[in-house]
N, C-alpha and C. Protein backbone atom coordinates (compact mmCIF):
# COMPACT_ATOMS: atom_id res chain seq x y z
N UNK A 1 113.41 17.14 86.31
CA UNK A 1 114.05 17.30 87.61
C UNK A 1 113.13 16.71 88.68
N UNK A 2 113.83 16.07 89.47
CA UNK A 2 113.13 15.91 90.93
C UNK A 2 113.52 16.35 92.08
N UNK A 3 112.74 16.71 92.73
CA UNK A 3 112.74 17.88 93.69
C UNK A 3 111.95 16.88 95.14
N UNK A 4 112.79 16.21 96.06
CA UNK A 4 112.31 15.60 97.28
C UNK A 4 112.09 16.77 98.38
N UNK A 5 111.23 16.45 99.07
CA UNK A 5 111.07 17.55 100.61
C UNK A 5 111.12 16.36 101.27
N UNK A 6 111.72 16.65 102.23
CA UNK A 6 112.31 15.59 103.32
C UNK A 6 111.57 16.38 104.66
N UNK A 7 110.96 15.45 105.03
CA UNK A 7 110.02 15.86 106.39
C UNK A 7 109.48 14.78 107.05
N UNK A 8 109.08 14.90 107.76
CA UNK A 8 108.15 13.76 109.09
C UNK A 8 106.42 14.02 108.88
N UNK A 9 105.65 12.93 109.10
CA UNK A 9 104.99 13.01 109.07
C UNK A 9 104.09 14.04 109.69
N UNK A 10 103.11 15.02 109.83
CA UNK A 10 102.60 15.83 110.44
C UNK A 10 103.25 17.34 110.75
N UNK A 11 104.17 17.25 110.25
CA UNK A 11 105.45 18.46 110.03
C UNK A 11 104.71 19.87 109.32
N UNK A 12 104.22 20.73 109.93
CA UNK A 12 103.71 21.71 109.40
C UNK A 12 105.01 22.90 108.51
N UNK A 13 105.88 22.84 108.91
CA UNK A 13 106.60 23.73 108.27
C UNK A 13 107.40 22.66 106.92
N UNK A 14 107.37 21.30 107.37
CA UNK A 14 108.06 20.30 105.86
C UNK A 14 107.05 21.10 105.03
N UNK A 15 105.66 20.44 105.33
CA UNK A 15 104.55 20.65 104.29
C UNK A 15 104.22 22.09 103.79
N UNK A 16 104.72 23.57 104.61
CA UNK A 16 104.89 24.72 104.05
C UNK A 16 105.94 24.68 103.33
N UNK A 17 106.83 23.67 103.16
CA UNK A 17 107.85 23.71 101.95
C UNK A 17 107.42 23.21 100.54
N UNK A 18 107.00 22.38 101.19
CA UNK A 18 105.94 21.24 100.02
C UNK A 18 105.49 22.17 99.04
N UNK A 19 104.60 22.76 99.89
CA UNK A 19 103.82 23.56 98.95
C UNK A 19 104.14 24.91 98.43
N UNK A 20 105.32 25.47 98.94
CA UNK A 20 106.28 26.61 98.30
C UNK A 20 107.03 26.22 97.16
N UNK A 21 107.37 25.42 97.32
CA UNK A 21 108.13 24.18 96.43
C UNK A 21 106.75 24.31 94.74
N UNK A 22 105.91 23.68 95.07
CA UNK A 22 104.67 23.60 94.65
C UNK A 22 104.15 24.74 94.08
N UNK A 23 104.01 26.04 94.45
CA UNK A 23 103.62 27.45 93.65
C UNK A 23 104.73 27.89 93.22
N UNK A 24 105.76 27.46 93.38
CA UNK A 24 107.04 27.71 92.53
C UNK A 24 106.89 27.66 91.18
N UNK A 25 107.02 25.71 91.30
CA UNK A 25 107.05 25.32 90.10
C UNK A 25 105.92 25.78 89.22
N UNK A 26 104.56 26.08 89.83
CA UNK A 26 103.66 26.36 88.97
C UNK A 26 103.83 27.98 88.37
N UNK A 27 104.46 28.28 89.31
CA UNK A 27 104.40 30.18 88.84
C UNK A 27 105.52 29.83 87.62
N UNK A 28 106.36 29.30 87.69
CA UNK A 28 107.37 29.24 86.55
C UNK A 28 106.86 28.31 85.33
N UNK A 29 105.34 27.69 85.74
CA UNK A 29 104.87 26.74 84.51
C UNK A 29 106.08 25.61 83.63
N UNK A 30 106.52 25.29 85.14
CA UNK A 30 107.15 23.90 84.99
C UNK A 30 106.78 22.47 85.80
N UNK A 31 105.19 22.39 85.65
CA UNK A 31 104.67 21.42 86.13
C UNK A 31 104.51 19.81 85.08
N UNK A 32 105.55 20.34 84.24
CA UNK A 32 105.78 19.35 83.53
C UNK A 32 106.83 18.91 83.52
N UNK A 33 107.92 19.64 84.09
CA UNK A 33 109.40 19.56 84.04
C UNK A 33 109.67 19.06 85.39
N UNK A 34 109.07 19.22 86.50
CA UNK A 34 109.56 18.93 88.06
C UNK A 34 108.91 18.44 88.86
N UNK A 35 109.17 17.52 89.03
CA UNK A 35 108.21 16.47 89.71
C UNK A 35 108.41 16.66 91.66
N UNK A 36 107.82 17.10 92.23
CA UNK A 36 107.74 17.30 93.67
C UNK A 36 107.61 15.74 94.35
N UNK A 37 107.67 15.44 95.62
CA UNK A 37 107.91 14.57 95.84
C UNK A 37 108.13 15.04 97.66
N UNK A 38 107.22 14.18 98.37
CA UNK A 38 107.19 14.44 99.94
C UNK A 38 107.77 12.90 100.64
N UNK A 39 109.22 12.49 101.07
CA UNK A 39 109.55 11.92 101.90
C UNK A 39 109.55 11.87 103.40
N UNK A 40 108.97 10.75 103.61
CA UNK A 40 108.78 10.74 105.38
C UNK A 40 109.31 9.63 105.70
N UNK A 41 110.26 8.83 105.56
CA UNK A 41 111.40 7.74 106.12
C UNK A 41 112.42 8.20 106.49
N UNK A 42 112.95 8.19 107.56
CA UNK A 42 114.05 8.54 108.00
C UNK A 42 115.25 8.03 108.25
N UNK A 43 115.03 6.84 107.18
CA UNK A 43 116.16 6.25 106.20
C UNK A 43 116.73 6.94 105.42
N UNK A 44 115.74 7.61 104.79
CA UNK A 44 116.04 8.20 103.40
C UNK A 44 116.73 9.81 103.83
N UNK A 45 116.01 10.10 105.19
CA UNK A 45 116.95 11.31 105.56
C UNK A 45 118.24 11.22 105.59
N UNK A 46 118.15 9.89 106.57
CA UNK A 46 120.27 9.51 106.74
C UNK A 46 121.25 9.33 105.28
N UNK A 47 120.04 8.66 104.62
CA UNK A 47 120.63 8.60 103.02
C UNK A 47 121.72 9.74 102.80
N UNK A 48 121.21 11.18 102.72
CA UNK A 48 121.38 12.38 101.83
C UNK A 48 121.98 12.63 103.40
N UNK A 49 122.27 12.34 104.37
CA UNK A 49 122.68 13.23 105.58
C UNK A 49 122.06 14.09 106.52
N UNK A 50 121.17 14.12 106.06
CA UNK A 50 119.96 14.90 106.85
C UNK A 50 119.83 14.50 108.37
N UNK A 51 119.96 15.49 109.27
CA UNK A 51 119.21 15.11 110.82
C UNK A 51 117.91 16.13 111.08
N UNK A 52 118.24 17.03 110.42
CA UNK A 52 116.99 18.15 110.66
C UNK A 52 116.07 18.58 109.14
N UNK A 53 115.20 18.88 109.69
CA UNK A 53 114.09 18.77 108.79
C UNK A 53 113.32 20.08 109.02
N UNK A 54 113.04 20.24 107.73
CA UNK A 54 112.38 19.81 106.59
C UNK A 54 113.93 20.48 105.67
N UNK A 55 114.06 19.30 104.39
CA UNK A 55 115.51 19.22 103.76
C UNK A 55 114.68 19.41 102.14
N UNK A 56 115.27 20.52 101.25
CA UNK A 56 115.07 20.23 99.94
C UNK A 56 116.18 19.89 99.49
N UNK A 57 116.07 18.72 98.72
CA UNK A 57 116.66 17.66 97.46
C UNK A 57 116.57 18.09 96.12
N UNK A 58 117.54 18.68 95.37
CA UNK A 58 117.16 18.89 93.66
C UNK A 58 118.21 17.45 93.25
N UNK A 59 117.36 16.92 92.60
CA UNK A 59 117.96 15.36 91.63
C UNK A 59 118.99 15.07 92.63
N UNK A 60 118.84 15.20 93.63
CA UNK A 60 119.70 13.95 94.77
C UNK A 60 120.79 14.57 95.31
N UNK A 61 120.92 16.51 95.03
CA UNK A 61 121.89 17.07 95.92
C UNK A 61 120.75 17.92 97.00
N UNK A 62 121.43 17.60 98.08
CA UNK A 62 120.50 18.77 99.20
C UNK A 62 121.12 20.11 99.25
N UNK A 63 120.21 20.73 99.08
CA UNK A 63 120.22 22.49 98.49
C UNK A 63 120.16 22.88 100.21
N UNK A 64 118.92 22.86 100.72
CA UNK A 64 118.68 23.72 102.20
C UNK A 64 118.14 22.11 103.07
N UNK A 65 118.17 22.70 104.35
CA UNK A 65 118.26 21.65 105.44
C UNK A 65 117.86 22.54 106.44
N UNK A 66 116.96 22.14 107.31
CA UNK A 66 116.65 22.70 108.70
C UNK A 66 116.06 23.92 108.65
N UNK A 67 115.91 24.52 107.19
CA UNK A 67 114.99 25.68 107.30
C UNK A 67 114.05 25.75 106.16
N UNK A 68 113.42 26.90 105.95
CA UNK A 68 112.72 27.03 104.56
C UNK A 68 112.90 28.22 103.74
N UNK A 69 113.08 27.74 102.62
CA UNK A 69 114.45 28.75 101.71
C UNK A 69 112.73 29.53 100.95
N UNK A 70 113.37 31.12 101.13
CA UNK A 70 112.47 31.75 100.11
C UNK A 70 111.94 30.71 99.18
N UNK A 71 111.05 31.93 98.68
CA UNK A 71 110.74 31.76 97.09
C UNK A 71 111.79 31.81 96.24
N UNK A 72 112.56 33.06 96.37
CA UNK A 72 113.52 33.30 95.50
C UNK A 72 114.32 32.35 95.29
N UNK A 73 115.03 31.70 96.60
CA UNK A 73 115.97 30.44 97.05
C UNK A 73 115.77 29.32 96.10
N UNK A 74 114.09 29.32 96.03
CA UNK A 74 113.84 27.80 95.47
C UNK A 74 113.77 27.94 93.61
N UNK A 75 113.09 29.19 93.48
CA UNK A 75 113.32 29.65 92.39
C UNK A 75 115.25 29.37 91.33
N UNK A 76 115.96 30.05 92.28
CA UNK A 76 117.32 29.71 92.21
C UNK A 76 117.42 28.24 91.99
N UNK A 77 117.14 27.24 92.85
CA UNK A 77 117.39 25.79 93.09
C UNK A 77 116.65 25.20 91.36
N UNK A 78 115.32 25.58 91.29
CA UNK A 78 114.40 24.64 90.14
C UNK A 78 115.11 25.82 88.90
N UNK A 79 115.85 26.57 88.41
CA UNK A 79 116.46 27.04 87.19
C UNK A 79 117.34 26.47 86.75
């Protein structure tokens, strides 16, 4: 699975996704299965529809947008 965070450069709350995203996958010891991935083009936002940020992407559907989804949330999303 790939798992994009869609954010802007210097984005403190993208990059608190990043890395929620990130102790996720590791608490579930699927750091072999899900590859994380930090986008900052805002090409690639318009791509998927995105205007607000920070956006999680599972394999190219956007799950949450404009906020930051629990643990549980993301947990839900990477199962």
């Amino acid at each position: 699975m790939k798992v994009e965070i869609l954010g802007s450069e210097g984005c403190a709350t993208c990059e608190q996704v990043k890395q929620n995203v990130q102790s996720v996958v590791e608490e579930m010891g699927k750091e072999d299965e899900i590859e994380v991935v930090k986008v900052t083009d805002p090409s690639e936002f318009a791509s998927y529809g995105v205007m607000s940020t920070p956006a999680l992407v599972a394999d190219g559907e956007v799950k949450y947008k404009g906020t930051v989804p629990s643990d549980e949330e993301i947990k839900e999303v990477l199962s």
